[in-house]
Protein backbone atom coordinates (compact mmCIF):
# COMPACT_ATOMS: atom_id res chain seq x y z
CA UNK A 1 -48.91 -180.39 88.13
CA UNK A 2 -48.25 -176.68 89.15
CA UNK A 3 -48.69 -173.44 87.15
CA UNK A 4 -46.57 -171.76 84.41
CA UNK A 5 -44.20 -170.72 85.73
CA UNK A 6 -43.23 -172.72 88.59
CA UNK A 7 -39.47 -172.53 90.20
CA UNK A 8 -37.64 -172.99 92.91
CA UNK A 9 -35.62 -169.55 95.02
CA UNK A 10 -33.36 -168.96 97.69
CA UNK A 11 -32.09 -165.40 99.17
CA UNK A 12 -28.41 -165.84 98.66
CA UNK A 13 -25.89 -162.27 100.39
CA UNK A 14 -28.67 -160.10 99.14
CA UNK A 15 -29.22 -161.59 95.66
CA UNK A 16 -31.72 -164.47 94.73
CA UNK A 17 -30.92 -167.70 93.78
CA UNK A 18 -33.22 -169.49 91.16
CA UNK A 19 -33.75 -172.68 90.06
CA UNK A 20 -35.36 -174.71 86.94
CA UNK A 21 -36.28 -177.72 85.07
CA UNK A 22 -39.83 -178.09 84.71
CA UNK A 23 -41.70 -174.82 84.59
CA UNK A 24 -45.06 -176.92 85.41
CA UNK A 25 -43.55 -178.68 88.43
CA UNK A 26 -41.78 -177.65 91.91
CA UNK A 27 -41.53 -181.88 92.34
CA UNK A 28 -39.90 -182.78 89.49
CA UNK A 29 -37.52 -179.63 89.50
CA UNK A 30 -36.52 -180.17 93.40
CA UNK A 31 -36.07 -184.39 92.58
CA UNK A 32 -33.63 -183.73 88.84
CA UNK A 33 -31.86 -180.85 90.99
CA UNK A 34 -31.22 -182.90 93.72
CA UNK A 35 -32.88 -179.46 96.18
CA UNK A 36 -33.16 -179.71 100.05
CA UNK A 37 -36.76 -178.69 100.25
CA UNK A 38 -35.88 -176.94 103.61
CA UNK A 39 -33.69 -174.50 102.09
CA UNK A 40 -35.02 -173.87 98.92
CA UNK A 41 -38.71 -172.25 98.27
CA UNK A 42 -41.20 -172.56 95.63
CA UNK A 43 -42.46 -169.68 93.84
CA UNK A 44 -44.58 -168.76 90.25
CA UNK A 45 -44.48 -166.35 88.03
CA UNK A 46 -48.34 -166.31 86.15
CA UNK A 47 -48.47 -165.13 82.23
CA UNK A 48 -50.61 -162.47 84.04
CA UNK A 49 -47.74 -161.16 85.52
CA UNK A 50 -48.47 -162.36 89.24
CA UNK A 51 -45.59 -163.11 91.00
CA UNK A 52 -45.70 -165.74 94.25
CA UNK A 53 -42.44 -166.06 96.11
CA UNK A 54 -43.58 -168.52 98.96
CA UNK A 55 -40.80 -168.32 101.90
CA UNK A 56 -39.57 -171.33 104.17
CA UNK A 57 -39.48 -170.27 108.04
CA UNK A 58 -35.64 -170.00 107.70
CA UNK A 59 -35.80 -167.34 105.19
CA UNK A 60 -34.99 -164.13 107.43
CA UNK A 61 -35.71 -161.66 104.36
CA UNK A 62 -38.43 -158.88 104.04
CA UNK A 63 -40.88 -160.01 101.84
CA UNK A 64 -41.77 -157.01 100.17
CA UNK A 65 -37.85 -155.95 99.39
CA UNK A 66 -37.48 -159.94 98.28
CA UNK A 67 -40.19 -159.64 95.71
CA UNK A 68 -39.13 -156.13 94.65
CA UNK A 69 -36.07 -157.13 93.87
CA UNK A 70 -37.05 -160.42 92.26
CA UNK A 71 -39.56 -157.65 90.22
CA UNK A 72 -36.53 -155.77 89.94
CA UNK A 73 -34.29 -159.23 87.58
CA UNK A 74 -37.62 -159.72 85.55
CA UNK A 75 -39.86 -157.06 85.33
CA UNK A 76 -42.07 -159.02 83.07
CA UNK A 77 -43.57 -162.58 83.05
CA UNK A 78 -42.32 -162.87 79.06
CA UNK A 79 -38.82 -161.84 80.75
CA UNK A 80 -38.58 -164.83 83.04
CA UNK A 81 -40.08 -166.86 80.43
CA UNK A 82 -37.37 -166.19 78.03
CA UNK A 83 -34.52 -166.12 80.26
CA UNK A 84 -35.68 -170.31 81.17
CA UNK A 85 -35.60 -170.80 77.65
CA UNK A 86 -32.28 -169.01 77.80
CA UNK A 87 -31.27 -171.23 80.31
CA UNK A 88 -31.96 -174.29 78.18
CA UNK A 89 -35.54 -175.00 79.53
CA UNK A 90 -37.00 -177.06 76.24
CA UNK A 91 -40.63 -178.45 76.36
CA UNK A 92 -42.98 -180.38 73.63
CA UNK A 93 -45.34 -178.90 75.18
CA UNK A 94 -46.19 -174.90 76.23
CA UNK A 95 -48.95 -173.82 78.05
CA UNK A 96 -49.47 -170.05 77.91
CA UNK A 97 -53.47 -170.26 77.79
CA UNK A 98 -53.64 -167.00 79.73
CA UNK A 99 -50.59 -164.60 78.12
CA UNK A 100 -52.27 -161.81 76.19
CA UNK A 101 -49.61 -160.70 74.43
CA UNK A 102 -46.78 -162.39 72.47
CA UNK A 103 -44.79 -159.33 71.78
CA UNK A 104 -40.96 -160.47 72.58
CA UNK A 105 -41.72 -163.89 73.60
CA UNK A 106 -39.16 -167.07 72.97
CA UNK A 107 -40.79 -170.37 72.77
CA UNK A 108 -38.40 -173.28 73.28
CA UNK A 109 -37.00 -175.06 69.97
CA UNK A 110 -38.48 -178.17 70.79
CA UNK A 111 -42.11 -177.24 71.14
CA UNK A 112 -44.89 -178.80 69.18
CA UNK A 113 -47.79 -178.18 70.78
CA UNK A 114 -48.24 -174.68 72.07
CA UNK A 115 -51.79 -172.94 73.86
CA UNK A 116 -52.01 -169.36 73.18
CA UNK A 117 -55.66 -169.34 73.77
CA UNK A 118 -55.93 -165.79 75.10
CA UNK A 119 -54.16 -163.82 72.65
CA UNK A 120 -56.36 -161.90 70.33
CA UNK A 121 -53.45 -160.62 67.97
CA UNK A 122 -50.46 -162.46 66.21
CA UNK A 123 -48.44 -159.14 66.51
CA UNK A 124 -44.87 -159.96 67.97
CA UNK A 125 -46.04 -163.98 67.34
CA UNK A 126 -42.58 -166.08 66.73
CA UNK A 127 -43.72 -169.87 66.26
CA UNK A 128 -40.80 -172.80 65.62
CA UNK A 129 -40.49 -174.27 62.46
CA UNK A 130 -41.02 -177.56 64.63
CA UNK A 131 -44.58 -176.18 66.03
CA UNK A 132 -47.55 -179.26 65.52
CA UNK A 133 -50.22 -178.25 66.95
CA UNK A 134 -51.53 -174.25 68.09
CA UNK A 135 -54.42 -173.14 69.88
CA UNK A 136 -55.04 -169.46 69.07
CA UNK A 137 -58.68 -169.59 69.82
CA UNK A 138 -59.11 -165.81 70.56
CA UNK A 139 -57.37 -164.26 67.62
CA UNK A 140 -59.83 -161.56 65.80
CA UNK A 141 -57.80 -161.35 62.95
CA UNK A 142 -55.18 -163.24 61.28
CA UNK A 143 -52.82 -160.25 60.17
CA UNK A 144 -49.65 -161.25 60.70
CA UNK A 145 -49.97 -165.01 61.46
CA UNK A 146 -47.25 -167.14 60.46
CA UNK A 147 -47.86 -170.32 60.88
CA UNK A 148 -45.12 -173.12 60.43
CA UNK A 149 -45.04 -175.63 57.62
CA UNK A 150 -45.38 -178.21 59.60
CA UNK A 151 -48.41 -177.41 61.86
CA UNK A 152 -51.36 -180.28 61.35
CA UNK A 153 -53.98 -178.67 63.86
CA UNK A 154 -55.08 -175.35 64.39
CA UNK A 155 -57.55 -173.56 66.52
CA UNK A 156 -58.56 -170.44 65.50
CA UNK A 157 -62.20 -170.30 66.80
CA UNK A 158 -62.70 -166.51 67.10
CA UNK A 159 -61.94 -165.57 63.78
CA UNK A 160 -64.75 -164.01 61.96
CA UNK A 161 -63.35 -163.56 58.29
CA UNK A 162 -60.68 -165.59 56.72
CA UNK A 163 -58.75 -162.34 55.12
CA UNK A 164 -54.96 -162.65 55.68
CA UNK A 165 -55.31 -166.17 56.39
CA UNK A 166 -52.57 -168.23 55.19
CA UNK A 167 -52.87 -172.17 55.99
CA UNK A 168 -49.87 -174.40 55.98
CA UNK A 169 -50.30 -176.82 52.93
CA UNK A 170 -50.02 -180.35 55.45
CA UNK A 171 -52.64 -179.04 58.02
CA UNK A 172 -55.09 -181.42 58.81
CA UNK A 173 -57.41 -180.07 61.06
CA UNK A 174 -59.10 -176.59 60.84
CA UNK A 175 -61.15 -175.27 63.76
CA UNK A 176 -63.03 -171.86 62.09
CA UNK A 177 -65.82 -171.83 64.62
CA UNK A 178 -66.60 -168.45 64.01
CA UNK A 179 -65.78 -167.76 60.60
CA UNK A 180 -69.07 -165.89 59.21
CA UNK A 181 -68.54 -166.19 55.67
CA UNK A 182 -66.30 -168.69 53.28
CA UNK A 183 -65.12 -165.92 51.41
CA UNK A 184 -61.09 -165.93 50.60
CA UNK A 185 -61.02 -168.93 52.69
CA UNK A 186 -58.38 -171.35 51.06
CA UNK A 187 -58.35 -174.84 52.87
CA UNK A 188 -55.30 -176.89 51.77
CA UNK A 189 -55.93 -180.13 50.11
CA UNK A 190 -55.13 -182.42 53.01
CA UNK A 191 -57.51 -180.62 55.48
CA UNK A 192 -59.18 -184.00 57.01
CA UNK A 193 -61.00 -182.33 59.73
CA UNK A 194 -62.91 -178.57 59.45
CA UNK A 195 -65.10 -176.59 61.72
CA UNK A 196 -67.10 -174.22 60.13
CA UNK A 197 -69.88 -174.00 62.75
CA UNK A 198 -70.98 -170.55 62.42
CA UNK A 199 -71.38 -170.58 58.65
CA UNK A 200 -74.99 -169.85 57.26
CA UNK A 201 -74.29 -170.08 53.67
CA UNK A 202 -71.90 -172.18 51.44
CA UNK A 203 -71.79 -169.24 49.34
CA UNK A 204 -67.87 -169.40 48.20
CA UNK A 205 -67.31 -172.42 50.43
CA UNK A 206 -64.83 -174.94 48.79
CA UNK A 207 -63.49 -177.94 50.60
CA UNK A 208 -60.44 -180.40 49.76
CA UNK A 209 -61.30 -183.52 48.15
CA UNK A 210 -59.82 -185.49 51.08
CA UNK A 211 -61.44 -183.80 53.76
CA UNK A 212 -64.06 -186.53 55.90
CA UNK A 213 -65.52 -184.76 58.52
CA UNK A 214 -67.18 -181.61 58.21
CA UNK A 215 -68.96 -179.30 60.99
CA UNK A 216 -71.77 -177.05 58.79
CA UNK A 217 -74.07 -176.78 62.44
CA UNK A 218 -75.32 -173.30 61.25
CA UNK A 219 -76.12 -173.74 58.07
CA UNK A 220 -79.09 -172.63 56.75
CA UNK A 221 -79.43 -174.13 53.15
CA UNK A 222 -77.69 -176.81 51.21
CA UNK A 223 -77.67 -174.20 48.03
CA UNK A 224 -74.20 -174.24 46.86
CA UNK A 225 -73.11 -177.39 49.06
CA UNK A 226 -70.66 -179.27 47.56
CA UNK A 227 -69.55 -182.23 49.54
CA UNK A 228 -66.33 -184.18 48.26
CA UNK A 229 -66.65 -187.78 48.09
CA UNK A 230 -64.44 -189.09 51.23
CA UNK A 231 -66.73 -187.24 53.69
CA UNK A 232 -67.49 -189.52 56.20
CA UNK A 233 -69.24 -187.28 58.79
CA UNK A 234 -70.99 -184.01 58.39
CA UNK A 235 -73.07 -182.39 60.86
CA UNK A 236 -75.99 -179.63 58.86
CA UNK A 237 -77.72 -179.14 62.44
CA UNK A 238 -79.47 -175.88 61.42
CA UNK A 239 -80.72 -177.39 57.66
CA UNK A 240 -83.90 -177.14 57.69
CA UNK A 241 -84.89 -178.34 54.11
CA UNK A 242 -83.22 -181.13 52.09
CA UNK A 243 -83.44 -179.20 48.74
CA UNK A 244 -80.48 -179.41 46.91
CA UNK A 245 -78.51 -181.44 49.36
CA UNK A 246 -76.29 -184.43 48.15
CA UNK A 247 -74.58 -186.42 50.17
CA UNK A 248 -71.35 -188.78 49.26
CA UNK A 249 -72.43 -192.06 48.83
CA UNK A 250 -70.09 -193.25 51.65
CA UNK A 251 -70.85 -190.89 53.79
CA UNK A 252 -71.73 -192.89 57.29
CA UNK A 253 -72.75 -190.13 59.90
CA UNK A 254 -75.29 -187.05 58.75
CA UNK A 255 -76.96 -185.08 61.89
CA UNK A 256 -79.87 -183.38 60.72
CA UNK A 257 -81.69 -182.65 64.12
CA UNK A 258 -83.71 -180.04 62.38
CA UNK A 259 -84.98 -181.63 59.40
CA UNK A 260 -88.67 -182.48 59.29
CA UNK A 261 -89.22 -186.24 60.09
CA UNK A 262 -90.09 -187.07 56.57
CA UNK A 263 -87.50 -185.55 54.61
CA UNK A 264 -85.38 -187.34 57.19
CA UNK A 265 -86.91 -190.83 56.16
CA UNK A 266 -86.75 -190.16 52.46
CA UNK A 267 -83.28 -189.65 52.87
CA UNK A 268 -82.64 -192.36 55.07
CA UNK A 269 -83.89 -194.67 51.89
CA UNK A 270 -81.83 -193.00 49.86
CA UNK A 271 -78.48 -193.55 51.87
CA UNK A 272 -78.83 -196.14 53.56
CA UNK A 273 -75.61 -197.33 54.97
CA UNK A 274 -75.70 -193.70 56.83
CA UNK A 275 -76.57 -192.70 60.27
CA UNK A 276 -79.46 -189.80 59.67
């Protein structure tokens, strides 16, 4: 596996020749393009705008004019990016963990799960209607996120408030690792899977029916808890009293690492097909 973007150049009379097929690999690009190895070179372009345009020891070029004028064709790494897509590069599967900025980038039709991990604003954000799964795990805010009807999973770990937040009606999985406070936080009805480590209070907190596992780690008290009947796992790491909590009746995993030893029995008796 090489890095996004991977490709394969040749000086050609003054211009560059480039070749693709898989951004993530020099071996499978040189083996579908049927590339002598001694004539053509591998290079990268990084999200962070690095540029690596290894030469073969028949190359007779300067290097410096050779990468200025590559520089020159695609002054950007989102410029490369989008001319592969251009060029009818299609992937399930994008990895742009280290981008920083979204603004004019084309993601390939066919995508479904795409890793955006170091952008911290949805500003210029395009996602396909196709889009699964996204990993936006630095966004501060969610202005401006449009997410697809179709995405099940998303990460969205940094955010700190859940105004502007607009979740697609089929997600499944929620990661809110952050979020500081439930408040205008709307989980669809499907949700099956939410993150809400960082929470201290269920002040305002209200989660689907369906939903089955449920990450509380921070919370504080069990005031206002309301867990739905299908919850199969929830993890109250923090809780340090039992007052007021109620767990489902089928509920089969509860972590409680901070509870006092005898609260922890009492409600051991009281559930007793669950791991406490």
């Amino acid at each position: 596996m090489c890095r996004m973007a991977s490709f394969l150049h040749k000086p050609n009379m003054g211009d560059i020749d480039i070749k693709i097929y898989d951004l993530v690999s020099h071996g499978n690009t040189e083996k579908a393009l049927n590339l002598d190895p001694t004539v053509w070179a591998e290079g990268h372009y990084l999200p962070s705008g690095e540029i690596e345009l290894r030469l073969n020891d028949n190359m007779r070029v300067d290097k410096i004019e050779y990468k200025t004028q590559f520089k020159n064709r695609f002054p950007t790494f989102i410029s490369f990016f989008n001319w592969a897509v251009n060029e009818g590069w299609n992937s399930e599967t994008v990895n742009l963990s280290s981008l920083e900025s979204a603004e004019g980038l084309k993601l390939p039709s066919g995508v479904k799960t795409v890793n955006l991990s170091s952008l911290e604003s949805a500003e210029g954000l395009k996602l396909p209607s196709g889009v699964k799964t996204v990993n936006l795990s630095s966004l501060k805010s969610a202005e401006g996120l449009k997410l697809p009807s179709g995405v099940k999973t998303v990460d969205l770990n940094s955010l700190k408030s859940a105004e502007g937040l607009k979740l697609p009606s089929g997600v499944k999985e929620v990661y809110l690792y952050s979020l500081k406070s439930a408040e205008g936080l709307k989980l669809p009805s499907g949700v099956k899977e939410v993150d809400l480590y960082s929470l201290k209070s269920a002040k305002g907190l209200k989660l689907p029916s369906g939903v089955e596992y449920v990450y509380l780690d921070s919370l504080e008290s069990a005031e206002g808890l309301k867990l739905p009947s299908g919850v199969k796992e929830v993890y109250l790491y923090s809780l340090e009293s039992a007052e007021g909590l109620k767990l489902p009746s089928g509920v089969k995993e509860v972590n409680l690492n901070s509870l006092k030893s005898a609260e922890r029995d009492e409600l051991r008796k009281k559930y007793p097909n669950a791991n406490i």
